[in-house]
Protein backbone atom coordinates (compact mmCIF):
# COMPACT_ATOMS: atom_id res chain seq x y z
CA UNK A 1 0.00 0.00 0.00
CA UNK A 2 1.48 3.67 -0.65
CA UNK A 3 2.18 6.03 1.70
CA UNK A 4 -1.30 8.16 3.35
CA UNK A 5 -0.18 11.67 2.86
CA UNK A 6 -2.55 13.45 5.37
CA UNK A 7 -1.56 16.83 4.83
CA UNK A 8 -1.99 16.30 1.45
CA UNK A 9 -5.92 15.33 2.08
CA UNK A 10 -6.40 18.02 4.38
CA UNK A 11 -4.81 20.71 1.72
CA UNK A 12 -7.44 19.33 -0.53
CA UNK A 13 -10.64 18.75 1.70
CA UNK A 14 -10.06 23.18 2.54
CA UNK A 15 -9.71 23.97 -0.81
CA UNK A 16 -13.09 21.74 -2.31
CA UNK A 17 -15.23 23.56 0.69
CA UNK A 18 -16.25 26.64 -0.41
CA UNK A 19 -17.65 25.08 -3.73
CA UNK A 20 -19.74 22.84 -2.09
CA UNK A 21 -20.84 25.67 0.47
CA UNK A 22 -22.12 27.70 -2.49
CA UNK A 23 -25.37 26.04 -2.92
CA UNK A 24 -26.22 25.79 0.68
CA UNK A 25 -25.88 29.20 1.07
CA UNK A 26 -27.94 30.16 -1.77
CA UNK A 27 -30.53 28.15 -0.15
CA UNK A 28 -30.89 29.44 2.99
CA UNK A 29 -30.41 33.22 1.93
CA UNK A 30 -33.69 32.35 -0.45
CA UNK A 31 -36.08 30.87 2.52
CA UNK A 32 -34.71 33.56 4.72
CA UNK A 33 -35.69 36.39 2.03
CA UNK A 34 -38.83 33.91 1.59
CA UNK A 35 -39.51 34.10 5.16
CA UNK A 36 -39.39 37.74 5.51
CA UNK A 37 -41.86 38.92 2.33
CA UNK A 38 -44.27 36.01 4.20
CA UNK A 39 -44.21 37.87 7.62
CA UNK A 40 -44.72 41.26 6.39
CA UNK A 41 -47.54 40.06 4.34
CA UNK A 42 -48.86 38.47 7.60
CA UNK A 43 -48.15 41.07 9.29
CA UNK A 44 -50.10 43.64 6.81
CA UNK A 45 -53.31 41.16 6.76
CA UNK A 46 -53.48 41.93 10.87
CA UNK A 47 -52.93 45.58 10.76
CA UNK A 48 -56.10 47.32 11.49
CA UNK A 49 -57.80 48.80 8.79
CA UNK A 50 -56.99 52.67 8.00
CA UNK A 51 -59.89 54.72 8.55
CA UNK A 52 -61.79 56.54 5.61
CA UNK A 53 -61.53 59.89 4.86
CA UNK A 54 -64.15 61.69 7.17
CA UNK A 55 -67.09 63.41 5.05
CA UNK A 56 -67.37 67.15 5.76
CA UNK A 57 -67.82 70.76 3.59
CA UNK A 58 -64.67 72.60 2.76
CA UNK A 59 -63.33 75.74 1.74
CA UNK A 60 -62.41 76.51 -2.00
CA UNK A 61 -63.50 77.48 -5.28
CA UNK A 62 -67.46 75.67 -6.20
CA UNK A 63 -69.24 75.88 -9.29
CA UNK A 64 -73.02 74.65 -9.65
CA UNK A 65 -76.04 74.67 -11.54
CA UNK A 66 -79.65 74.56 -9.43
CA UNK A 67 -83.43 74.93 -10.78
CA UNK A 68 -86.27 76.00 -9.29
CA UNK A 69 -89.75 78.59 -9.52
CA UNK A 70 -89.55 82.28 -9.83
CA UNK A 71 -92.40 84.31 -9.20
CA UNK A 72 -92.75 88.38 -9.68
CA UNK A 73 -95.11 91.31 -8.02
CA UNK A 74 -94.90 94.30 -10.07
CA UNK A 75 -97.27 97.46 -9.19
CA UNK A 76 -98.18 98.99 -12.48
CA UNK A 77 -99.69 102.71 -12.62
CA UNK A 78 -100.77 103.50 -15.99
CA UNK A 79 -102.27 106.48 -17.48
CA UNK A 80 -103.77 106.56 -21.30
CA UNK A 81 -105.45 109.22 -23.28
CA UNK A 82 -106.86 109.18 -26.72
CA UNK A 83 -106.85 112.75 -28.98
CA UNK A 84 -105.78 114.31 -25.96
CA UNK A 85 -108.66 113.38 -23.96
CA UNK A 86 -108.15 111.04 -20.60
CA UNK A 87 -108.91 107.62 -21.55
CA UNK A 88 -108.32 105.60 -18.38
CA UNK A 89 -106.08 106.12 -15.27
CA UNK A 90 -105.42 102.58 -12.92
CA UNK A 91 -103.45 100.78 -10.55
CA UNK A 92 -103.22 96.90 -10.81
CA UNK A 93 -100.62 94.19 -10.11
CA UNK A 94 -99.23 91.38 -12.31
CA UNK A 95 -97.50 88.49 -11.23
CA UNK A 96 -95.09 86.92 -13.63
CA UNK A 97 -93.71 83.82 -12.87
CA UNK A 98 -92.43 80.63 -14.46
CA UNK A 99 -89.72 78.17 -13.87
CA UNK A 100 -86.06 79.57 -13.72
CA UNK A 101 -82.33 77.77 -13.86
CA UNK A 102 -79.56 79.36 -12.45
CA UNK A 103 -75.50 78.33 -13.13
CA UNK A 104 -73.33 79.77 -10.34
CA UNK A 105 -69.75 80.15 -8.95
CA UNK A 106 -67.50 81.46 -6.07
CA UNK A 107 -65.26 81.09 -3.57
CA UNK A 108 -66.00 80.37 0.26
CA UNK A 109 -63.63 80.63 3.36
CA UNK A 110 -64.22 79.39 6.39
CA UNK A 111 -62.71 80.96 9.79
CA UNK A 112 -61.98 79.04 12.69
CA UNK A 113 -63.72 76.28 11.35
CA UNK A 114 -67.36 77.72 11.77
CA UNK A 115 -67.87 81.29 10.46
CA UNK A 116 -68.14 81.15 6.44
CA UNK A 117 -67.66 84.24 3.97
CA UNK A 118 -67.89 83.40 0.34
CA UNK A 119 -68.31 85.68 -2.41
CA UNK A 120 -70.46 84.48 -5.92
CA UNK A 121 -71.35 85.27 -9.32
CA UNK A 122 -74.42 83.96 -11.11
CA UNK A 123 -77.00 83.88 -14.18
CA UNK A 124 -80.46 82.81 -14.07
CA UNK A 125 -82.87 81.57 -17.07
CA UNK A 126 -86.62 82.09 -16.60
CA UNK A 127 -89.95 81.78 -18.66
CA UNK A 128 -91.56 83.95 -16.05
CA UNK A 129 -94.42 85.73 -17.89
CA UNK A 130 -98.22 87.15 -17.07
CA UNK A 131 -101.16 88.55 -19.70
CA UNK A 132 -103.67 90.41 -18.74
CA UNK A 133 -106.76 91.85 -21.59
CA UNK A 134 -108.86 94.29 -20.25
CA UNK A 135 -112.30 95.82 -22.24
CA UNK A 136 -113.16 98.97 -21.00
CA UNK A 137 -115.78 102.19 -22.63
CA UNK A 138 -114.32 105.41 -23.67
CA UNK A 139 -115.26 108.49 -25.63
CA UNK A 140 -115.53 106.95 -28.97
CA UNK A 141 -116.98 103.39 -28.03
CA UNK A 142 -115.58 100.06 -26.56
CA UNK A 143 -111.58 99.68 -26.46
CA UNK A 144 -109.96 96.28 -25.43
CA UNK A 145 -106.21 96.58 -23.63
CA UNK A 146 -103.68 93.76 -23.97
CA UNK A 147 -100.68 93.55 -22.03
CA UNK A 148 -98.15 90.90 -21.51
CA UNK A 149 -95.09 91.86 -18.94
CA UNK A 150 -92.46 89.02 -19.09
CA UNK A 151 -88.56 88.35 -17.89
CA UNK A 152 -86.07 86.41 -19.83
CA UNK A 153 -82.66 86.70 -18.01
CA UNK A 154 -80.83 88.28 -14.92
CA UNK A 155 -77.51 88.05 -13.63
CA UNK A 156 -75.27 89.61 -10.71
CA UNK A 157 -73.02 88.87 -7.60
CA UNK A 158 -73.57 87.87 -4.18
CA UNK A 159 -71.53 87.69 -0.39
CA UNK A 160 -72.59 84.79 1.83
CA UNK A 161 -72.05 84.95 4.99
CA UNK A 162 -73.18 81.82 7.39
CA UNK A 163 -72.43 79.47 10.71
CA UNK A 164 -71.37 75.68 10.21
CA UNK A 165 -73.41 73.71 12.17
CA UNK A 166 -71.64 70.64 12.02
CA UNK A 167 -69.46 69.45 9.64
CA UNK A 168 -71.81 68.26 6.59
CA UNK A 169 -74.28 71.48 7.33
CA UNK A 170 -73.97 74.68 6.79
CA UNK A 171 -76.32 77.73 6.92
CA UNK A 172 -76.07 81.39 5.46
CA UNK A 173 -77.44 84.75 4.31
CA UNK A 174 -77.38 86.45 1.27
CA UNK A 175 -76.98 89.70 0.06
CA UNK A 176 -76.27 91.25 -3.44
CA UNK A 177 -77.10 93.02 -6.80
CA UNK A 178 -78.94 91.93 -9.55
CA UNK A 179 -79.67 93.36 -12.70
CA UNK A 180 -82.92 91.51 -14.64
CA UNK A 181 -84.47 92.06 -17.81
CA UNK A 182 -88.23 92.63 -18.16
CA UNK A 183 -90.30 92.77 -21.59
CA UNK A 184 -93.52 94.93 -21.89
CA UNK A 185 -95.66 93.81 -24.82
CA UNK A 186 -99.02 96.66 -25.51
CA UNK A 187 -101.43 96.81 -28.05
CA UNK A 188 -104.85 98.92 -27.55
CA UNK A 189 -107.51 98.54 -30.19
CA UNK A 190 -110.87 100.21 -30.53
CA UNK A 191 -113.95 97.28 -31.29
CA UNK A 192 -115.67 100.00 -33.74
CA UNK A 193 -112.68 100.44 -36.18
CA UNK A 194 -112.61 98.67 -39.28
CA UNK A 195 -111.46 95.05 -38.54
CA UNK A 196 -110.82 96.21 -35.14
CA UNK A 197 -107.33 96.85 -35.86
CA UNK A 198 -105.04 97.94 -32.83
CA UNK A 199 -104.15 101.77 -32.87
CA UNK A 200 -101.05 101.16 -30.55
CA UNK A 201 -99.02 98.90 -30.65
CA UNK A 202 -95.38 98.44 -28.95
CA UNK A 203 -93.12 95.73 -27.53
CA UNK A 204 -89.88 97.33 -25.04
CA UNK A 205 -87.56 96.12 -22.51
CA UNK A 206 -85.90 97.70 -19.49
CA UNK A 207 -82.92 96.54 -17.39
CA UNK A 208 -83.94 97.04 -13.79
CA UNK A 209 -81.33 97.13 -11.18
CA UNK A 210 -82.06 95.82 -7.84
CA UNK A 211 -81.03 94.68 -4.29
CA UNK A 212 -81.22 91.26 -3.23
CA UNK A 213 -81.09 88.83 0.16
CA UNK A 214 -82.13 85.94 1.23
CA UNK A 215 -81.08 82.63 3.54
CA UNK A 216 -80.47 79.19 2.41
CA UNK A 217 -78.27 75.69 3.77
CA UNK A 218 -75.69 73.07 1.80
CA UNK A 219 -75.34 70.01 2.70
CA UNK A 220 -72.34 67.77 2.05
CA UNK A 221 -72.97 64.17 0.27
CA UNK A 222 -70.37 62.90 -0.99
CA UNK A 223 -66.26 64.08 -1.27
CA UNK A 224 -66.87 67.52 -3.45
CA UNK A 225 -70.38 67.61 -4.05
CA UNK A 226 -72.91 69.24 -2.22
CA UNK A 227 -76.79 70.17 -1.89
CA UNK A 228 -77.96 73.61 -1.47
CA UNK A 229 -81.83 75.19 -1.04
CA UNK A 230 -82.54 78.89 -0.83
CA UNK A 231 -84.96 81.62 -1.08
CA UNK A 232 -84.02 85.10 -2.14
CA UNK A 233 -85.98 88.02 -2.57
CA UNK A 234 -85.06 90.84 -4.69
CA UNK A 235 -86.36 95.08 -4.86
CA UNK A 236 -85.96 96.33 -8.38
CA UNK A 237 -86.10 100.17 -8.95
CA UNK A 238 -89.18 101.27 -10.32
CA UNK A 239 -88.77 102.16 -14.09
CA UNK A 240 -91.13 104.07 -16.68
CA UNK A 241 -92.52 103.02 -19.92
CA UNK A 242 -94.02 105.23 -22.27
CA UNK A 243 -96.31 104.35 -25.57
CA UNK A 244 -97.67 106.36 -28.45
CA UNK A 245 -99.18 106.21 -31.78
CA UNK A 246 -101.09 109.24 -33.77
CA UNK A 247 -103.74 109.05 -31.57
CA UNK A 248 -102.96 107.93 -27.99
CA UNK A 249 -100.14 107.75 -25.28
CA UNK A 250 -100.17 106.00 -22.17
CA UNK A 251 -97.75 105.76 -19.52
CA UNK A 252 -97.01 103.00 -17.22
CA UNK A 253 -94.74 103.46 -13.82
CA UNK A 254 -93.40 100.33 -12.81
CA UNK A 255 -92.35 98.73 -9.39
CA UNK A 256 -91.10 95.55 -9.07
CA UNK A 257 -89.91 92.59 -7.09
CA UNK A 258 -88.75 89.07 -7.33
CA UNK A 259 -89.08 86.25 -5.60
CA UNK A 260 -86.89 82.50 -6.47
CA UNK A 261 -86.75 79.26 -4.77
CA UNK A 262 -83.83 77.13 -6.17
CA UNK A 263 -82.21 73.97 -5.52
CA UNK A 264 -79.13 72.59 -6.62
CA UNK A 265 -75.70 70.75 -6.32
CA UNK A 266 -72.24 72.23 -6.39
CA UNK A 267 -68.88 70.92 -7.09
CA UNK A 268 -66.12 72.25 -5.13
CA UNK A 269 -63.24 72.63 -6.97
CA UNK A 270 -60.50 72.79 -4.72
């Protein structure tokens, strides 16, 4: 038998073991890096659940859009006179009123959390209209009167000022200036001409300026969007129209006032 050279085997055994090692290693660096993304997934599943985002009304820029009914009350004083002579001298009240739509938008602050101050710009739509025909004698026989007082559009800017009373609710004032436009549509007619033809006959429109105020709430429902409700009331100047033909002129003084009821949603921006 040769000669057993243990140095030899040892020299040999030291430098084989890292090669074989290699493997090993690999292995247990894997289930420890294994073992790890497992526990932090456990981990995650028993964490308890992050709470949502609580619902309230915030500060910002909103824009909206809201519908309701508008309703008018405008004193009319009219005087008319045919060749000079006095023909008829009243005072009567129409009511125009009709749906209305209304697209808004502002800013709103709150202070301390509670006091709000918001300023707004808006335009409203409305069909609000009234006719009224009226027969009545005069000198030369039996006249009729038609009249129809309308308004198509308004517009004009508001502050709000208001008290949150909890977090989803909030309640204001208004006040502001509006300017609306109303239509006056006459035509007088006397039954004994020929055909009964009208003898006047005029259609105008006057921009009346006025000062509004009313109250309203919003109501958060859900993230950015909101409810709102209000009433306003608004107290136009009072504003003269004037009609004549080659036979007659009447003049009609007018005073009116508005009243809306609108609901809507708004968006706040940010």
């Amino acid at each position: 038998m040769g000669n057993f050279d243990r140095a030899d085997l040892s020299q040999n055994f030291i430098r084989g073991q890292p090669k074989a090692l290699w493997p090993t290693l690999l292995i247990v660096f894997w289930l420890l890096f294994v073992s790890a993304c497992f526990a932090e997934e456990l981990a995650q599943k028993h964490l308890p659940p992050t709470p949502p985002k609580l619902l309230c009304l915030n500060d910002g820029f909103y824009a909206g859009v809201s519908g309701g009914y508008s309703w008018n009350a405008i004193q009319r004083n009219e005087h008319a006179s045919i060749l000079g002579d006095p023909l008829f001298s009243e005072k009567s009240f129409v009511n125009p009123a009709g749906f209305t739509g209304t697209l808004f938008m502002g800013y709103g602050y709150y202070f301390k959390g509670l006091y709000y101050l918001g300023a707004e710009g808006f335009g409203n739509l409305t069909g609000a209209s009234e006719t009224i025909n009226t027969d009545f004698f005069g000198t030369l026989g039996e006249y009729t009167y038609h009249t129809r007082t309308s308004t198509d559009y308004s517009y004009g800017a508001s502050l709000l000022s208001g008290y949150k009373v909890s977090d989803l609710t909030l309640i204001y004032m208004r006040f502001g200036f509006v300017q609306e436009r109303f239509k006056e549509e006459e035509r007088e007619s006397l039954l004994s001409a020929p055909n009964g033809k009208p003898f006047l006959e005029s259609n105008t429109h006057y921009f009346a300026n006025g000062f509004s105020y009313g109250f309203g709430f919003e109501q958060a429902l859900y993230s950015r969007l909101s409810f709102r409700g209000e009433f306003t009331h608004t107290s136009f100047q009072s504003f003269t129209n004037t009609y004549t033909s080659f036979v007659s002129a009447t003049t009609a003084k007018l005073q009116p006032s508005n009243n809306q009821i609108l609901f809507g949603l708004i968006w706040h921006i940010w």
